[in-house]
N, C-alpha and C. Protein backbone atom coordinates (compact mmCIF):
# COMPACT_ATOMS: atom_id res chain seq x y z
N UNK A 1 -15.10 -121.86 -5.76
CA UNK A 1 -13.88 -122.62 -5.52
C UNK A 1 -12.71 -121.66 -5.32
N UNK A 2 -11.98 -121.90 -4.32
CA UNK A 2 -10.94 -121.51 -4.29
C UNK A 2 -9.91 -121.51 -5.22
N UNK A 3 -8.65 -120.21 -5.67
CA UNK A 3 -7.66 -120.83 -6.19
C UNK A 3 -6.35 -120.20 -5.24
N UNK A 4 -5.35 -120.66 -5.50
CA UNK A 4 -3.77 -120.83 -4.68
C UNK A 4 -3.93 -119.16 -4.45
N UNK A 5 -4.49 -118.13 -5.17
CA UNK A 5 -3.97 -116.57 -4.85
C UNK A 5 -5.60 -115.72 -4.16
N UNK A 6 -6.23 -116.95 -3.85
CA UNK A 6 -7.08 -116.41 -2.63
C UNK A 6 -6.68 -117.10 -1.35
N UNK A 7 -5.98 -118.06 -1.28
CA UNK A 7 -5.34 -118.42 -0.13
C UNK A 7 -4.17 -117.86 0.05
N UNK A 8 -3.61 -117.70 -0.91
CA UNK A 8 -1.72 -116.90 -0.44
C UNK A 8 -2.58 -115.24 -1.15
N UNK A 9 -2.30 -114.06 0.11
CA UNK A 9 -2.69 -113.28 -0.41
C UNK A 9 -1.44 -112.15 -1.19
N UNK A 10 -0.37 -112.78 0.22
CA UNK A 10 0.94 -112.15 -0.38
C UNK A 10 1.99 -111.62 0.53
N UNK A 11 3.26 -111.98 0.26
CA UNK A 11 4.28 -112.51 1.37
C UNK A 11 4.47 -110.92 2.29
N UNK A 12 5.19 -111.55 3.02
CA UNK A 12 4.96 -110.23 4.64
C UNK A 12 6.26 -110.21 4.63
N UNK A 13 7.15 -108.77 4.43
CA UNK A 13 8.30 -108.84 4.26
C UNK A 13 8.64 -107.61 5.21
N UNK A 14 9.35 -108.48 6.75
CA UNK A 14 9.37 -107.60 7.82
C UNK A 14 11.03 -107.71 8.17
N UNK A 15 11.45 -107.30 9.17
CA UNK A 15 12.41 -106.78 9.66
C UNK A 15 13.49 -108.47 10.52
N UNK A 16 12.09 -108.79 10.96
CA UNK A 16 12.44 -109.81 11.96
C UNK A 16 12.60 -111.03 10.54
N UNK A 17 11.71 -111.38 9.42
CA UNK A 17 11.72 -112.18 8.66
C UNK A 17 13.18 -111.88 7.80
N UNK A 18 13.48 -111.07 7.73
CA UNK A 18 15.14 -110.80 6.62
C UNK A 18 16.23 -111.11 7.71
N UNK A 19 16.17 -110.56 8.89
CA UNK A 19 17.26 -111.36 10.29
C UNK A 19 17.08 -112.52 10.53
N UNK A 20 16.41 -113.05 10.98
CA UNK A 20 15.76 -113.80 11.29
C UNK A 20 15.32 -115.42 11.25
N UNK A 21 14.11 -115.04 10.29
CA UNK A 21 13.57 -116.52 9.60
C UNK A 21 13.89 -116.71 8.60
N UNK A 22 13.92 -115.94 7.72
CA UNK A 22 14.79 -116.49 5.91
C UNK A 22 16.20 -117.25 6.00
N UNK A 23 16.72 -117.36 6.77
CA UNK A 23 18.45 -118.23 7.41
C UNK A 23 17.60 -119.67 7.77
N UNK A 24 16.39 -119.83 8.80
CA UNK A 24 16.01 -120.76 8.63
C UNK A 24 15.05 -121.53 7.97
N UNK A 25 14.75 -121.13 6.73
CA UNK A 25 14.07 -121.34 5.72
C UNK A 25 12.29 -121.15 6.17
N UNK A 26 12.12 -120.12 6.53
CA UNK A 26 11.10 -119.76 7.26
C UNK A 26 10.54 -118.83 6.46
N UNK A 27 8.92 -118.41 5.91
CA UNK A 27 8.63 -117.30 5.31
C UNK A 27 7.54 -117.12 5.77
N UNK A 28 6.98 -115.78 5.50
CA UNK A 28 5.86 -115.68 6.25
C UNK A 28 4.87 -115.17 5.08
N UNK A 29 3.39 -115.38 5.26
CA UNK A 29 2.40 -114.72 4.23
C UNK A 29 1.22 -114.64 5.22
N UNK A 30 0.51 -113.66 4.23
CA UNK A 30 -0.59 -113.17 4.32
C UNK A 30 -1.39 -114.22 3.99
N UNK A 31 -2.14 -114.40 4.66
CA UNK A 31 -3.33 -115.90 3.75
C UNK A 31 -4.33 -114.95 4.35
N UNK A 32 -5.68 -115.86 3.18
CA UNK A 32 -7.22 -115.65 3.58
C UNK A 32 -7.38 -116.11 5.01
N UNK A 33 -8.40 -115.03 5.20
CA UNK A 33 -8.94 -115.44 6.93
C UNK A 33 -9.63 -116.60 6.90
N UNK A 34 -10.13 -117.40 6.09
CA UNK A 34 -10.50 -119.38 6.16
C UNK A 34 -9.73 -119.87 5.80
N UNK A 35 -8.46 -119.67 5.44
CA UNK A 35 -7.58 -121.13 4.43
C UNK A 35 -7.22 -121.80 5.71
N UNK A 36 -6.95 -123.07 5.62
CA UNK A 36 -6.17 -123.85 6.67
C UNK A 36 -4.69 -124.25 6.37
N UNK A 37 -4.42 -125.23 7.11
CA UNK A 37 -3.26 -124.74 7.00
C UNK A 37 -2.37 -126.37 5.61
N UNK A 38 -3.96 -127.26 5.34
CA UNK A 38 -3.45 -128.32 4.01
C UNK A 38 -3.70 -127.48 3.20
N UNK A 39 -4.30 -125.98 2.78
CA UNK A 39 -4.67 -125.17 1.89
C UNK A 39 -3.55 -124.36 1.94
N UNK A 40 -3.13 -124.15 2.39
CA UNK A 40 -2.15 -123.12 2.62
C UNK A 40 -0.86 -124.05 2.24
N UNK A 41 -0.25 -125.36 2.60
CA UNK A 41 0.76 -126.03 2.21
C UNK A 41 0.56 -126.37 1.03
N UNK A 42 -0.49 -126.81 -0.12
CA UNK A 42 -0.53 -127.17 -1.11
C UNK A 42 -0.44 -125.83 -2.03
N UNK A 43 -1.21 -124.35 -1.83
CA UNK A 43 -0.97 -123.55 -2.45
C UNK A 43 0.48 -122.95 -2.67
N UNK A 44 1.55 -123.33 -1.55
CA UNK A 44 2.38 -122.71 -1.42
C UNK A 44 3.78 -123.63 -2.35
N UNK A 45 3.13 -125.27 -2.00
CA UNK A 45 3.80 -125.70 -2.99
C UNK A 45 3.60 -125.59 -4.46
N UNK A 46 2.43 -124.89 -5.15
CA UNK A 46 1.85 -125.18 -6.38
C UNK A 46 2.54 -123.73 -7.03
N UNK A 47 2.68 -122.54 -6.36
CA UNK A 47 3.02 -121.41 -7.00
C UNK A 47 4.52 -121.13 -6.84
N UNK A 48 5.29 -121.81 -6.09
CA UNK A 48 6.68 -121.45 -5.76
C UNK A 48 7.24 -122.71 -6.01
N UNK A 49 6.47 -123.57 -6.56
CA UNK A 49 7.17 -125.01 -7.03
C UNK A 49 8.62 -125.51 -5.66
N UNK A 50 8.39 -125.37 -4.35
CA UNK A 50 8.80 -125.86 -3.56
C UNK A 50 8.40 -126.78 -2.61
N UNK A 51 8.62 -127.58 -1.94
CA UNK A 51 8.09 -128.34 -1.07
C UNK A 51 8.30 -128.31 0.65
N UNK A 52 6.80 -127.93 1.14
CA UNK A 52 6.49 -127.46 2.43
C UNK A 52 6.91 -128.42 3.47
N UNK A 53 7.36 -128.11 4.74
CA UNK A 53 7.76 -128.80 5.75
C UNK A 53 7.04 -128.66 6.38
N UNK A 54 6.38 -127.45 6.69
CA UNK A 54 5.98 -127.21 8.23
C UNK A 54 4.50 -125.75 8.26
N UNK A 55 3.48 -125.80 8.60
CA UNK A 55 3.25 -124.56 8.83
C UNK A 55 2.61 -124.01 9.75
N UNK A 56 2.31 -123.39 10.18
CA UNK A 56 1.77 -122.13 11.45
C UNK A 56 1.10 -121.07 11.28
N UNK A 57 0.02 -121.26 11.39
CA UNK A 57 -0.93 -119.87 11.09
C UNK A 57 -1.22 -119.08 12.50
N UNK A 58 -1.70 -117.79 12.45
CA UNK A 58 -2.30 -116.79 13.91
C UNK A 58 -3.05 -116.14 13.40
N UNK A 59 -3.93 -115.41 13.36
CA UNK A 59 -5.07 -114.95 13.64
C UNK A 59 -4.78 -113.47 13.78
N UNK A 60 -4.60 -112.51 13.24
CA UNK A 60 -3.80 -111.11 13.91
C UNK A 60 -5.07 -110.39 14.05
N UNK A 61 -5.77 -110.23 15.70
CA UNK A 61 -6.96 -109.36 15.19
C UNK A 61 -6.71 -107.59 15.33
N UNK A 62 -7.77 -107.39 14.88
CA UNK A 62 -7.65 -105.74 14.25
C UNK A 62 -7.72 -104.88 15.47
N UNK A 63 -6.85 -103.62 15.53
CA UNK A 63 -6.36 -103.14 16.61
C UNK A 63 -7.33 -101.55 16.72
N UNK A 64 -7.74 -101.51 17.85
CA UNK A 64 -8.80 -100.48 18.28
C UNK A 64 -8.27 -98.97 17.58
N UNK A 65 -8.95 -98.22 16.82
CA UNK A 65 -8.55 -96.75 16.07
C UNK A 65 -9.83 -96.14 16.62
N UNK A 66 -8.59 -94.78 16.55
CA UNK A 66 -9.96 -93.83 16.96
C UNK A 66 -9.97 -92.36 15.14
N UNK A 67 -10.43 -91.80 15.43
CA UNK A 67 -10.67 -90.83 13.92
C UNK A 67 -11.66 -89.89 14.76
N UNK A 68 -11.15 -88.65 15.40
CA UNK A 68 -12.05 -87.66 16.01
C UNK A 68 -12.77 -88.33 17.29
N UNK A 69 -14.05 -88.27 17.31
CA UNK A 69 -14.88 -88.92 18.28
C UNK A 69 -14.97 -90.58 17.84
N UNK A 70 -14.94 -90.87 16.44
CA UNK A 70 -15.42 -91.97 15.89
C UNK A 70 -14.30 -93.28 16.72
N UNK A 71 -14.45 -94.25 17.13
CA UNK A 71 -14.46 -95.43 17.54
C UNK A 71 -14.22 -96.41 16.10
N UNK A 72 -13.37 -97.41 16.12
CA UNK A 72 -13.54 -98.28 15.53
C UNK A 72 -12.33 -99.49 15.31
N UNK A 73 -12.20 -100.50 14.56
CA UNK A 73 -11.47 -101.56 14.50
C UNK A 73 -10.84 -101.64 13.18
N UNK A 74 -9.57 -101.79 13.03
CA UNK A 74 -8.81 -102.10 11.93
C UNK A 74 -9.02 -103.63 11.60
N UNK A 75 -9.00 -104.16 10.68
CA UNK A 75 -10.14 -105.53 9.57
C UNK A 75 -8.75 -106.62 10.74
N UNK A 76 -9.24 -107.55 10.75
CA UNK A 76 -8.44 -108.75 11.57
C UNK A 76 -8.01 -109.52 10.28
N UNK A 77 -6.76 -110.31 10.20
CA UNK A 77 -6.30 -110.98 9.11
C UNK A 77 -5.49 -112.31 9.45
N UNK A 78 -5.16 -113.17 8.88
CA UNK A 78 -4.65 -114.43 9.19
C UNK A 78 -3.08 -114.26 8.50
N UNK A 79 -2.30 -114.82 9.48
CA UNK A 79 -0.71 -115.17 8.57
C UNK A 79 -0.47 -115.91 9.34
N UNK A 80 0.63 -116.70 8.00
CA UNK A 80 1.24 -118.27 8.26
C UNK A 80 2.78 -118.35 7.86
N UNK A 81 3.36 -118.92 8.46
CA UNK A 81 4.65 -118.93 8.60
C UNK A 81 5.14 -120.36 8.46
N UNK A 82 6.09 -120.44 7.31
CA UNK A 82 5.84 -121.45 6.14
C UNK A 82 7.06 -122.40 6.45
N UNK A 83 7.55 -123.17 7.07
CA UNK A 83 8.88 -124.04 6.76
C UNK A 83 9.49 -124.55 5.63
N UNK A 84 10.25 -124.59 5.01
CA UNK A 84 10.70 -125.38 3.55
C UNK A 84 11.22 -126.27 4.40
N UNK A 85 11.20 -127.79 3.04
CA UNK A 85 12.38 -128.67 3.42
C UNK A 85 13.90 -127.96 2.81
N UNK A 86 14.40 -128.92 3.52
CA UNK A 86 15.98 -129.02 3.49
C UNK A 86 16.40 -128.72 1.94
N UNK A 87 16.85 -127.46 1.60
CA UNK A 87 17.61 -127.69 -0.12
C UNK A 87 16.00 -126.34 -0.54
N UNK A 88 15.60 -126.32 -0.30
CA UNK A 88 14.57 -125.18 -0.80
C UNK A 88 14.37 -123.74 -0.63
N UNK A 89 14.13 -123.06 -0.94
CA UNK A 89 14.36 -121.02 -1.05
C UNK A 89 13.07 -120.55 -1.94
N UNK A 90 12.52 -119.43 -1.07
CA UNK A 90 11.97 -118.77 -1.78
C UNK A 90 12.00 -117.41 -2.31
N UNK A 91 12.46 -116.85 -3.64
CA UNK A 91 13.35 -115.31 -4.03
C UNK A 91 12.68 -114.56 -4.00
N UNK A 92 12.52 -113.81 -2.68
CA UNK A 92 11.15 -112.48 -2.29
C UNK A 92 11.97 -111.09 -2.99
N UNK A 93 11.32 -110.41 -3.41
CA UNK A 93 11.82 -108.93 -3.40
C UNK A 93 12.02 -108.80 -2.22
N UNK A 94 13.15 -107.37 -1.73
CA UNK A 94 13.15 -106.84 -0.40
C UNK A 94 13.68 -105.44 -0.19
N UNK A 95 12.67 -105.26 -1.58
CA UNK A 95 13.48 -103.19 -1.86
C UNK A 95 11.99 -102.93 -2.30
């Protein structure tokens, strides 16, 4: 069985998300590569005790590396990008 911190693996705190999407109550996380996205709204309301509006997951796949002759792929991962309702915040570190 799943619990809320194998689906939220842990928030993505980028450049474009502090300009950006945090003004429109927008956050972004790391989720497991199977959660969907009623797994992903219920976990997100259960650990941040807020209530979800909206969400959006992508698929980020893993980007071609090389190491000498060796060939290979960096691991592919899922993130979702979270809407709050109206009146809701979530207090990320950002140092």
């Amino acid at each position: 069985m799943k619990t809320e911190f194998d689906v939220i693996q842990s928030p993505l705190i980028t450049e474009k998300f502090t300009m950006v999407l945090a003004p429109l109550r927008q956050y972004l996380f790391m989720v497991g590569r199977h959660a969907n996205k009623a797994e992903i709204k219920k976990a997100i309301e259960k650990i941040y005790k807020v209530k979800v509006d909206k969400v959006r997951t992508i698929t980020v796949r893993g980007k071609k590396k090389r190491v000498r002759a060796q060939y290979g792929y960096t691991a592919s991962w899922k993130k979702a990008m979270v809407t709050l309702k109206e009146g809701y915040t979530i207090e990320v570190n950002r140092g």
